[in-house]
C-alpha atoms as a PDB file:
ATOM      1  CA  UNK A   1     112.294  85.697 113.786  1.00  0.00           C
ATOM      2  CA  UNK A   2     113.789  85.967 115.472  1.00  0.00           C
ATOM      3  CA  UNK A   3     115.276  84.406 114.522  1.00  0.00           C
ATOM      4  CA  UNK A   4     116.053  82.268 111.297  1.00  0.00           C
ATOM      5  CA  UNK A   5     117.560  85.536 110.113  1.00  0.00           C
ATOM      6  CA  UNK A   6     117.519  87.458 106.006  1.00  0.00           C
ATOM      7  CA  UNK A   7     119.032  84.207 105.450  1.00  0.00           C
ATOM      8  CA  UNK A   8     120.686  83.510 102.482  1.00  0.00           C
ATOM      9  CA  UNK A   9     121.932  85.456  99.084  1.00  0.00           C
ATOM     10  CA  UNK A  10     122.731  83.125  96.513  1.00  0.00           C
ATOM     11  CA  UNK A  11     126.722  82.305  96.082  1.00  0.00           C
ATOM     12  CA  UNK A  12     128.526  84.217  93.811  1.00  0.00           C
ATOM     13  CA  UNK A  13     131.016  82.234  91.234  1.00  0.00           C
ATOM     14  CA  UNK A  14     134.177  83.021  91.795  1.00  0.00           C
ATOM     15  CA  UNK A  15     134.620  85.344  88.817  1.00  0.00           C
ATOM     16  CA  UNK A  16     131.880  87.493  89.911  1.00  0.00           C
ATOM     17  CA  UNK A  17     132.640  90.746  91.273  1.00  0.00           C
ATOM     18  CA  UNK A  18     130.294  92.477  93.569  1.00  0.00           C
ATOM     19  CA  UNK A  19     128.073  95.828  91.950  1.00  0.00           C
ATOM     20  CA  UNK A  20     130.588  98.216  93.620  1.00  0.00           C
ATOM     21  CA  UNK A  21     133.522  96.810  92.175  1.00  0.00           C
ATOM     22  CA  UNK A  22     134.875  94.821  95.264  1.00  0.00           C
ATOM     23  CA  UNK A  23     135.880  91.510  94.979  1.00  0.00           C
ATOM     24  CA  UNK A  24     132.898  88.879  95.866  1.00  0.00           C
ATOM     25  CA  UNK A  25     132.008  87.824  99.380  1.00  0.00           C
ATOM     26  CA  UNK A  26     131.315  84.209 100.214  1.00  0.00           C
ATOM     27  CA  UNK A  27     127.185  84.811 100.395  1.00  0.00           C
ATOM     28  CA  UNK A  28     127.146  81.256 100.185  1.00  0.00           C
ATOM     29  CA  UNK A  29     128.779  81.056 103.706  1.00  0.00           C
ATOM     30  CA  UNK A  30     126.756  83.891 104.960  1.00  0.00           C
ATOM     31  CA  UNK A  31     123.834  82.044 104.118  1.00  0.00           C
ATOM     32  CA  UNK A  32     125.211  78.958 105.861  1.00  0.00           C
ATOM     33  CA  UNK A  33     126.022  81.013 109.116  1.00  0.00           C
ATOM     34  CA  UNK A  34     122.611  83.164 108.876  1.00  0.00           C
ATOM     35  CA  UNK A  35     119.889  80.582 108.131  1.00  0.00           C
ATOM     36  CA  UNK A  36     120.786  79.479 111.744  1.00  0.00           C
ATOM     37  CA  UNK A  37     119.632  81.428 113.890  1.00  0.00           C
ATOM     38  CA  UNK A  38     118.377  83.780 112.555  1.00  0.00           C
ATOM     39  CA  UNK A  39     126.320  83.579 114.222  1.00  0.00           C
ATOM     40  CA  UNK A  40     134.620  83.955 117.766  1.00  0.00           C
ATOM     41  CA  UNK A  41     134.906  80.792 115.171  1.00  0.00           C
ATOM     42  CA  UNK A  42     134.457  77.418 118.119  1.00  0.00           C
ATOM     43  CA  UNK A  43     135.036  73.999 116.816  1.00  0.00           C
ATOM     44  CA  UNK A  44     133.773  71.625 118.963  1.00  0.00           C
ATOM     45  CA  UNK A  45     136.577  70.038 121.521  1.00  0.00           C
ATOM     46  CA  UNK A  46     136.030  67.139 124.115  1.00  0.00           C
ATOM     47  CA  UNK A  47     136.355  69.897 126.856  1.00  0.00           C
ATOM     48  CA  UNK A  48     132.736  71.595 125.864  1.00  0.00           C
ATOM     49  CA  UNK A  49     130.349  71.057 128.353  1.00  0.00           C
ATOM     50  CA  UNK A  50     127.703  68.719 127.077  1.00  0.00           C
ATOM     51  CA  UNK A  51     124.571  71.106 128.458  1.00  0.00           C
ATOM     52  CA  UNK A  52     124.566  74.796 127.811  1.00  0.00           C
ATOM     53  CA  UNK A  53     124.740  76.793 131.693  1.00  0.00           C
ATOM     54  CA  UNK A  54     122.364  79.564 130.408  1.00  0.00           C
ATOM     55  CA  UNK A  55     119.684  76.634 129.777  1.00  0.00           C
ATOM     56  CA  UNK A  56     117.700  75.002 132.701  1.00  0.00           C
ATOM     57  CA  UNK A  57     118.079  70.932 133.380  1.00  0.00           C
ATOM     58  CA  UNK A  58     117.467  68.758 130.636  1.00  0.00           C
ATOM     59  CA  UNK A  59     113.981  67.301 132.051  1.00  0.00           C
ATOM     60  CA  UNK A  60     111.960  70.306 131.085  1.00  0.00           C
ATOM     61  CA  UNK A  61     112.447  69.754 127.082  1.00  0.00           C
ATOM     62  CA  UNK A  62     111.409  66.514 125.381  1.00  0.00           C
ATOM     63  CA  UNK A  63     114.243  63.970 124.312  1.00  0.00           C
ATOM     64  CA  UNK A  64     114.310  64.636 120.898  1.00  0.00           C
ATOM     65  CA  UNK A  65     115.443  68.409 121.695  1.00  0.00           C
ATOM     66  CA  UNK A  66     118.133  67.399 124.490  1.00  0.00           C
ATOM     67  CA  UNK A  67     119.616  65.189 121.892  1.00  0.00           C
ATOM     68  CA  UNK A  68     119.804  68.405 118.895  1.00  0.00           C
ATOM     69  CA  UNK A  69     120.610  70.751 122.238  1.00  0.00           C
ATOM     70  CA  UNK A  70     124.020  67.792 123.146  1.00  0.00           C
ATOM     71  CA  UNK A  71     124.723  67.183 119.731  1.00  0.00           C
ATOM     72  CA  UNK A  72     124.747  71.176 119.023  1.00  0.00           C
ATOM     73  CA  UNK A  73     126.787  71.850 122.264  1.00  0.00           C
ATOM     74  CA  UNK A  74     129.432  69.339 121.583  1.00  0.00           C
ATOM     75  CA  UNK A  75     130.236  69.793 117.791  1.00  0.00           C
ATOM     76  CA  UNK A  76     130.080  73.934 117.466  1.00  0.00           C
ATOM     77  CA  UNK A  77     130.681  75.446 114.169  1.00  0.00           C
ATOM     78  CA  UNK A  78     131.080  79.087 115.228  1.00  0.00           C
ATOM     79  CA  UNK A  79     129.253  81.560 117.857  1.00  0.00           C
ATOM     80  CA  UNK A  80     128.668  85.053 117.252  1.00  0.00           C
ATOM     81  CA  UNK A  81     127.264  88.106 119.925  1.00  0.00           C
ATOM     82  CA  UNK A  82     125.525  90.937 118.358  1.00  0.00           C
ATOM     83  CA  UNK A  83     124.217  94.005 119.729  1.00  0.00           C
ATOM     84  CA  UNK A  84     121.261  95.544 117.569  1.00  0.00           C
ATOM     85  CA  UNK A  85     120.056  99.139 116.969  1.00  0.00           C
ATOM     86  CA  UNK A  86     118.313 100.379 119.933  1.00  0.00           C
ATOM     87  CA  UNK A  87     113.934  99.749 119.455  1.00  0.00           C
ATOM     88  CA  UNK A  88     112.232 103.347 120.305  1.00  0.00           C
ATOM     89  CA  UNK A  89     109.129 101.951 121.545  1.00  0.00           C
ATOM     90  CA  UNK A  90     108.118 100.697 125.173  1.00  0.00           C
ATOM     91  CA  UNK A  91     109.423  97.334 126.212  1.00  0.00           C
ATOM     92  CA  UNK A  92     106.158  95.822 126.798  1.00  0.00           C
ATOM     93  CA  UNK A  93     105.411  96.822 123.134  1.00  0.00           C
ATOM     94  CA  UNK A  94     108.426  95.774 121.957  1.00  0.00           C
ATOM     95  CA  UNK A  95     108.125  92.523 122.907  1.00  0.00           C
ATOM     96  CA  UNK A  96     105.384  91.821 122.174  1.00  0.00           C
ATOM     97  CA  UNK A  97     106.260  91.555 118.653  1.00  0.00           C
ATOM     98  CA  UNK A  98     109.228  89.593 119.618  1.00  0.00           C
ATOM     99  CA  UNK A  99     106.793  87.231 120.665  1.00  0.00           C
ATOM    100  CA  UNK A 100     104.702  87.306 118.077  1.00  0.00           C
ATOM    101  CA  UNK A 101     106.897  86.381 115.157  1.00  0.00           C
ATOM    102  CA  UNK A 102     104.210  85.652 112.312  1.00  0.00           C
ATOM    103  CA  UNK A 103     102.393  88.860 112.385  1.00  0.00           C
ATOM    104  CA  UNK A 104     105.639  90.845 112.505  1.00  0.00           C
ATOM    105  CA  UNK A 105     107.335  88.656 109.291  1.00  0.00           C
ATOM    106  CA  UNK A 106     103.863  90.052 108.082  1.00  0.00           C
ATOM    107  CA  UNK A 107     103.789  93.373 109.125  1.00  0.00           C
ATOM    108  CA  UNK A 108     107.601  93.971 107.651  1.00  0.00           C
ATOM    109  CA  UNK A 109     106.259  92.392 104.496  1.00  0.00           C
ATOM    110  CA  UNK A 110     103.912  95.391 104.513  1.00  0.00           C
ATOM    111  CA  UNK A 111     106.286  97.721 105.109  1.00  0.00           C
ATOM    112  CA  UNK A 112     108.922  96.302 102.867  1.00  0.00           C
ATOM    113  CA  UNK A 113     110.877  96.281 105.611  1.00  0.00           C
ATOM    114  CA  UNK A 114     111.430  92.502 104.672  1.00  0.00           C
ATOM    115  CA  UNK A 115     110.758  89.572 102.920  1.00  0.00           C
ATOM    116  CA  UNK A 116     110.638  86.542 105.447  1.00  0.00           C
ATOM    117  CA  UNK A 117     107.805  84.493 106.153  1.00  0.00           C
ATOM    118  CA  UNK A 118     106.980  83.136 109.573  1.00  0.00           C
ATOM    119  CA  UNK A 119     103.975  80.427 110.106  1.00  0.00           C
ATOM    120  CA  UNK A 120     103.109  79.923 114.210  1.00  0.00           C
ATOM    121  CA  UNK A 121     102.276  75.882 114.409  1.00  0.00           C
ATOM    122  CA  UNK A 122     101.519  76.955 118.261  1.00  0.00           C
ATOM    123  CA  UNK A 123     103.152  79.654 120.676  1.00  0.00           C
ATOM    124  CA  UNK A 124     106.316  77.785 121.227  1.00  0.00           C
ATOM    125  CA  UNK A 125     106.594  76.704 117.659  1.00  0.00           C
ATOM    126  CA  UNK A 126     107.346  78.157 114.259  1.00  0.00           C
ATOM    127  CA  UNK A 127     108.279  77.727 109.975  1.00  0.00           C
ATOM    128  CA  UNK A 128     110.408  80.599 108.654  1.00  0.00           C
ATOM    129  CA  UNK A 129     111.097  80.808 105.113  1.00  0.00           C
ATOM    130  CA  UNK A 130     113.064  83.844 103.491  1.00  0.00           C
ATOM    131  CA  UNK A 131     111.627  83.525 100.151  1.00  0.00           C
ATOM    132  CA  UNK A 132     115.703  82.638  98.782  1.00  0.00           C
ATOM    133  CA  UNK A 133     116.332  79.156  99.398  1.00  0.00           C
ATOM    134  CA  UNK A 134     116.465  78.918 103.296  1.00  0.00           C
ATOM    135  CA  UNK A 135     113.663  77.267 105.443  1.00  0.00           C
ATOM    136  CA  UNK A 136     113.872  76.099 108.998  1.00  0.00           C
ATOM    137  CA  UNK A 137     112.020  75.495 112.019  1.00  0.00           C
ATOM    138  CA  UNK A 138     112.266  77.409 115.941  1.00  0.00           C
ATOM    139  CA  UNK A 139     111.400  76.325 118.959  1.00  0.00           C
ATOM    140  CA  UNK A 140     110.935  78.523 121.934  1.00  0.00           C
ATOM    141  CA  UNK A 141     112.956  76.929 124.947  1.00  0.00           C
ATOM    142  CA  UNK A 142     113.022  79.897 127.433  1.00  0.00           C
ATOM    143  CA  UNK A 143     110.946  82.585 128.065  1.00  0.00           C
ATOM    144  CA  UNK A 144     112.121  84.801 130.839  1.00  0.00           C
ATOM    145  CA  UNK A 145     111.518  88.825 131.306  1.00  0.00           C
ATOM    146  CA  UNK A 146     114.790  89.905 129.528  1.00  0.00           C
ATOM    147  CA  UNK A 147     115.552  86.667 127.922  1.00  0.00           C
ATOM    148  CA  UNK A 148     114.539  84.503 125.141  1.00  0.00           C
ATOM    149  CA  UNK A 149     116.239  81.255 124.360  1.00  0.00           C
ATOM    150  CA  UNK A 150     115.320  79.471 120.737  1.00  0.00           C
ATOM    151  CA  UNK A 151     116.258  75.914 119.166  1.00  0.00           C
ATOM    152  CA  UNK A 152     116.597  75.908 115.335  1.00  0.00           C
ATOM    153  CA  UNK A 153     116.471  73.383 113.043  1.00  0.00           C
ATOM    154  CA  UNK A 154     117.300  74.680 108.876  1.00  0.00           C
ATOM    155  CA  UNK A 155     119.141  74.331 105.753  1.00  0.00           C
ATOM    156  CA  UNK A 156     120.075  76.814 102.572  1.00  0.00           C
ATOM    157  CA  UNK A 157     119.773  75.477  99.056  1.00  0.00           C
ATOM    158  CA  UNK A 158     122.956  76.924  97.341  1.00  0.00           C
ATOM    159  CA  UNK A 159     124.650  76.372  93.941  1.00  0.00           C
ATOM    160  CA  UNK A 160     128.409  75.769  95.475  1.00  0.00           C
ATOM    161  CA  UNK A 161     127.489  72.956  98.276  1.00  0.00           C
ATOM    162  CA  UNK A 162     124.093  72.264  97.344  1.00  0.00           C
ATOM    163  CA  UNK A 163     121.746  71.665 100.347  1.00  0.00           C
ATOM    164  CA  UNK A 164     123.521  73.027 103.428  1.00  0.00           C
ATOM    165  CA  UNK A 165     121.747  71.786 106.835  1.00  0.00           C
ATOM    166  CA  UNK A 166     122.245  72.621 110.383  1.00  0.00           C
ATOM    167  CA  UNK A 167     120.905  74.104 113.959  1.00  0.00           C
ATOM    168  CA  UNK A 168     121.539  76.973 116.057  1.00  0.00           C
ATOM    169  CA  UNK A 169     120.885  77.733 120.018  1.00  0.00           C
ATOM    170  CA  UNK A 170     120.174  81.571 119.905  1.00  0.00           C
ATOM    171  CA  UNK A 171     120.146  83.809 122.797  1.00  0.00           C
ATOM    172  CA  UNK A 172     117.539  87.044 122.641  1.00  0.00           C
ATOM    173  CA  UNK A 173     118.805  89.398 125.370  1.00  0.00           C
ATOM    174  CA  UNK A 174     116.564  92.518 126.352  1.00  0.00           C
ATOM    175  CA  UNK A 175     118.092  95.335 128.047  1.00  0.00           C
ATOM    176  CA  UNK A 176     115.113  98.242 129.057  1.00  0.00           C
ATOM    177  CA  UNK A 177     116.180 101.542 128.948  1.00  0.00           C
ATOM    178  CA  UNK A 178     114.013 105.313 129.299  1.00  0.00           C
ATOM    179  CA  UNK A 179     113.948 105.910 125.830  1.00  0.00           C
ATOM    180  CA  UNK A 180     113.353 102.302 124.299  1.00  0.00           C
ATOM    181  CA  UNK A 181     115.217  98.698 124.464  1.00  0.00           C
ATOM    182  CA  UNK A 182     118.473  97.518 123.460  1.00  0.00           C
ATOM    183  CA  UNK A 183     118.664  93.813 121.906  1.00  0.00           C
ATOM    184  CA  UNK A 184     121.523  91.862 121.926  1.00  0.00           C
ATOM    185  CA  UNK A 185     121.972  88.749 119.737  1.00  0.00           C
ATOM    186  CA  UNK A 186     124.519  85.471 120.769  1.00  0.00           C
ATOM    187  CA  UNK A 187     124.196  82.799 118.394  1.00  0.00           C
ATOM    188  CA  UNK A 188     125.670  79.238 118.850  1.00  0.00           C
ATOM    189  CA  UNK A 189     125.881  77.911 115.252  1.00  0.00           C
ATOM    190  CA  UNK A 190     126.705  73.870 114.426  1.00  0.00           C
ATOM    191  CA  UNK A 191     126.627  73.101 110.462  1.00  0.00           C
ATOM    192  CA  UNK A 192     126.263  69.858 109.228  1.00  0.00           C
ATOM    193  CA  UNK A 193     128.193  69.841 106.379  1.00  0.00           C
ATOM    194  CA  UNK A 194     131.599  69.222 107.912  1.00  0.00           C
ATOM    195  CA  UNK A 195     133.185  70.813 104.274  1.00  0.00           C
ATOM    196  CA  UNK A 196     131.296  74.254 104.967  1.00  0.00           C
ATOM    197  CA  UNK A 197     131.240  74.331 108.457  1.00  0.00           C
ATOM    198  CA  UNK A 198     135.551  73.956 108.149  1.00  0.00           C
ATOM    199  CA  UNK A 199     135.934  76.562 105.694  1.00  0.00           C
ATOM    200  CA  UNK A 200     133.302  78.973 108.211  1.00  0.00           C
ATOM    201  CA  UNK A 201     135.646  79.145 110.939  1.00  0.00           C
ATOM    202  CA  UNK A 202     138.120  79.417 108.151  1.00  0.00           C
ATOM    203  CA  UNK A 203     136.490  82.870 106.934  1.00  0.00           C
ATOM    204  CA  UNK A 204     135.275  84.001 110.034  1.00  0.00           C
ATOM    205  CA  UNK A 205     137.551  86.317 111.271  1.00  0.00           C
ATOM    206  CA  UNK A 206     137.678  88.092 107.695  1.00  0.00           C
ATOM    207  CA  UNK A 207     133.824  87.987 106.998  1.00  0.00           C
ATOM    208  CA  UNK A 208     132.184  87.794 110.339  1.00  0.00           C
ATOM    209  CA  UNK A 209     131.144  91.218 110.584  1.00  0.00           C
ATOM    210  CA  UNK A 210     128.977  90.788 106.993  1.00  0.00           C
ATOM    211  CA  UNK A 211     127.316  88.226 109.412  1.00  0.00           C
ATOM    212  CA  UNK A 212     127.140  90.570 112.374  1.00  0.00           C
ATOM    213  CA  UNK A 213     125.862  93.131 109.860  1.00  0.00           C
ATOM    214  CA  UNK A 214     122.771  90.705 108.855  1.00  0.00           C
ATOM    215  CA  UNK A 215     121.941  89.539 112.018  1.00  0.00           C
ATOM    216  CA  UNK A 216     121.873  93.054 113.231  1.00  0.00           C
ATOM    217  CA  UNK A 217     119.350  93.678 110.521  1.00  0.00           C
ATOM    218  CA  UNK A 218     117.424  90.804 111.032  1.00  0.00           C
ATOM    219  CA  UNK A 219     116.499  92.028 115.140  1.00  0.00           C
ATOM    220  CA  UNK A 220     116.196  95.205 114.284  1.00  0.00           C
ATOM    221  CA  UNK A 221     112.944  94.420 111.659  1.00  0.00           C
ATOM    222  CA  UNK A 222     111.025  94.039 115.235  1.00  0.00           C
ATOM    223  CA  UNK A 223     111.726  96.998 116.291  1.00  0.00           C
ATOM    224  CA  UNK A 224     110.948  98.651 112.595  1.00  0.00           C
ATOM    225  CA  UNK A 225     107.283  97.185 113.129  1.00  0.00           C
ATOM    226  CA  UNK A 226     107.279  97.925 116.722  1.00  0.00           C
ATOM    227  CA  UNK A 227     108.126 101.942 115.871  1.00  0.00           C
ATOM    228  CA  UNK A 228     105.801 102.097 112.713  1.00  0.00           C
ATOM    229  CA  UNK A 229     103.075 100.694 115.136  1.00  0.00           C
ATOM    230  CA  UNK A 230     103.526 103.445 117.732  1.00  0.00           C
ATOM    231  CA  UNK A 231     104.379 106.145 115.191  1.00  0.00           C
ATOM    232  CA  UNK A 232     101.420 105.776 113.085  1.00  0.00           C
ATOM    233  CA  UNK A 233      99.052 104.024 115.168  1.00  0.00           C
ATOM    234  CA  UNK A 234      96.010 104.870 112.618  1.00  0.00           C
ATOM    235  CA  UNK A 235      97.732 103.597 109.575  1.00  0.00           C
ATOM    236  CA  UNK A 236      99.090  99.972 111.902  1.00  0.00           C
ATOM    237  CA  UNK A 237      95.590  99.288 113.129  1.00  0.00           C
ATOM    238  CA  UNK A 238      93.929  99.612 110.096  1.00  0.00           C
ATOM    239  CA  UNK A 239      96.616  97.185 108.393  1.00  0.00           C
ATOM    240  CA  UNK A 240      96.132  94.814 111.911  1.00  0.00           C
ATOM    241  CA  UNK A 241      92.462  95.168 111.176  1.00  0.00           C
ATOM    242  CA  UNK A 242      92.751  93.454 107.508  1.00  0.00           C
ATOM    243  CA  UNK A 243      95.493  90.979 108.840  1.00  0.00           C
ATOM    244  CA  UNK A 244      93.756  86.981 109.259  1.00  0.00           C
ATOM    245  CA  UNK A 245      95.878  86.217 112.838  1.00  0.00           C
ATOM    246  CA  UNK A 246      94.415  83.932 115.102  1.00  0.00           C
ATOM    247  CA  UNK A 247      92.587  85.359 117.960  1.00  0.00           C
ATOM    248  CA  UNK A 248      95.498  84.906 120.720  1.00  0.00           C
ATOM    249  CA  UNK A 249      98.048  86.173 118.554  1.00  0.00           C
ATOM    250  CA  UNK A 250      95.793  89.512 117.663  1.00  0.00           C
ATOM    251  CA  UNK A 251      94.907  90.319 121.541  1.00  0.00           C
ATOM    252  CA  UNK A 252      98.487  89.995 122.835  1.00  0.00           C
ATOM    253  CA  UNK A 253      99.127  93.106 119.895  1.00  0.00           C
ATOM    254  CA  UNK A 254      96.124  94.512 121.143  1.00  0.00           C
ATOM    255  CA  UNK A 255      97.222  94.305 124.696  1.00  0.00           C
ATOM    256  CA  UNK A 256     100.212  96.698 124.360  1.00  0.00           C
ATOM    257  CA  UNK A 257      98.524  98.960 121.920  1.00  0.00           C
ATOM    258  CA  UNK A 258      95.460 101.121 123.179  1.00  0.00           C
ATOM    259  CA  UNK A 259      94.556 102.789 119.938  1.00  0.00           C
ATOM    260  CA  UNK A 260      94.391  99.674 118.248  1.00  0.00           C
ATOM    261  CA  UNK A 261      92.545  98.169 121.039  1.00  0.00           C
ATOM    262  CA  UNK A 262      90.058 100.959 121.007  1.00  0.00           C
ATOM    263  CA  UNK A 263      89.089 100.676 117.365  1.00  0.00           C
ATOM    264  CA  UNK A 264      88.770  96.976 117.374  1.00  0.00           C
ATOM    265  CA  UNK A 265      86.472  97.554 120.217  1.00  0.00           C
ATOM    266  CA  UNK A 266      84.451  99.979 117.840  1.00  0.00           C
ATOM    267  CA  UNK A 267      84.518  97.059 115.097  1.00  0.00           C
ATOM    268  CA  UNK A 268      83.049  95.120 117.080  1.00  0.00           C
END
């Protein structure tokens, strides 16, 4: 989910003070920035290279995504890089949840580890929705052993600029270690709103980590599921068990976790 991010908390009015007393934070702009994908303010110049280098030649995507992928690369909003919270768990198991998007918006639901949805329209393909106003949809452009690279397509319904729309090229880097895996987030962020997207590189460098912070949070629900699931295997395969995924989306799951494996095998 990767990826559309905990996208948006309503805007404040300017007279509102946060709970604690500070002054109020532009969630508006958050929102802007984090619905995404599931982002160093960039605006685009005529010297930005039309084609991305960390993506492949354009004839491996159909035309319709070159065209968001040019328009993106040429017209950035903003870029952010942000490492996560290290996942305790295997890599294999980790990503496999990466991977599988919908039954870990689902699993975090459970868990109340979050409120996102994610709906799989095939296994490149995907609707997020975080239940507050922002809805998008991903695309999965590259999927290499370290690396995943996503397309986004969303917009945030807000009360200060109404109906905010954009895309996002995000970047989902994998770094194995012994003792678990270390994410790392780069977002490239273009807004279509050109009044928002000016006053986001505006705010940047005073609000950007708020947006770090959030992104951060957003990667590290995977690895939340990923730990409950090899924590408390008994209590994860029982909710897996009871969860209506589609049959290839349950055995890749199943594939990285042997206790779950072996009591679906006794189910059946």
């Amino acid at each position: 989910m990767a990826l559309l991010g905990p996208l948006a908390h309503g805007p404040h009015r300017p007279d509102e003070a946060e709970p604690s007393g500070k002054p109020p934070t532009p969630k508006w702009w958050l929102a802007a920035v984090l619905l995404l994908g599931l982002t160093t303010g960039a605006p685009g110049q005529p010297s930005v290279p039309a084609w991305p280098a960390f993506l492949a030649s354009r004839d491996g995507f159909p035309p319709d995504v070159i065209a968001s992928i040019e328009r993106l690369w040429s017209e950035l909003t903003l870029s952010r890089t942000v490492k996560a919270r290290p996942a305790r768990v295997p890599f294999a198991v980790y990503l496999a949840f990466v991977d599988t998007p919908d039954a870990t918006a689902a699993a975090a639901r459970f868990k109340k580890l979050a409120r996102y949805e994610v709906e799989s329209l095939d296994d490149d393909r995907y609707v997020a929705d975080d239940r507050d106003g922002a809805r998008g949809v991903y695309r999965v452009l590259v999927r290499e052993p370290t690396r995943r690279v996503m397309m986004s397509w969303g917009q945030h319904s807000g009360r200060v600029l109404g109906t905010i729309g954009g895309s996002a090229l995000t970047i989902l880097d994998f770094a194995p270690r012994a003792d678990g895996v270390e994410p790392t987030l780069t977002a490239y962020v273009r807004i279509d709103n050109r009044v928002a997207a000016a006053i986001a590189r505006l705010v940047a460098p005073l609000f950007g980590y708020l947006a770090d912070r959030k992104l951060a949070e957003t990667i590290g629900v995977s690895a939340g599921v990923a730990e409950w699931a090899m924590t408390q295997p008994a209590e994860f395969c029982a909710w897996l068990a009871q969860e209506p995924l589609g049959p290839e989306r349950r055995t890749r799951i199943l594939a990285v976790l042997p206790a779950c494996r072996e009591s679906s095998a006794r189910r059946d």
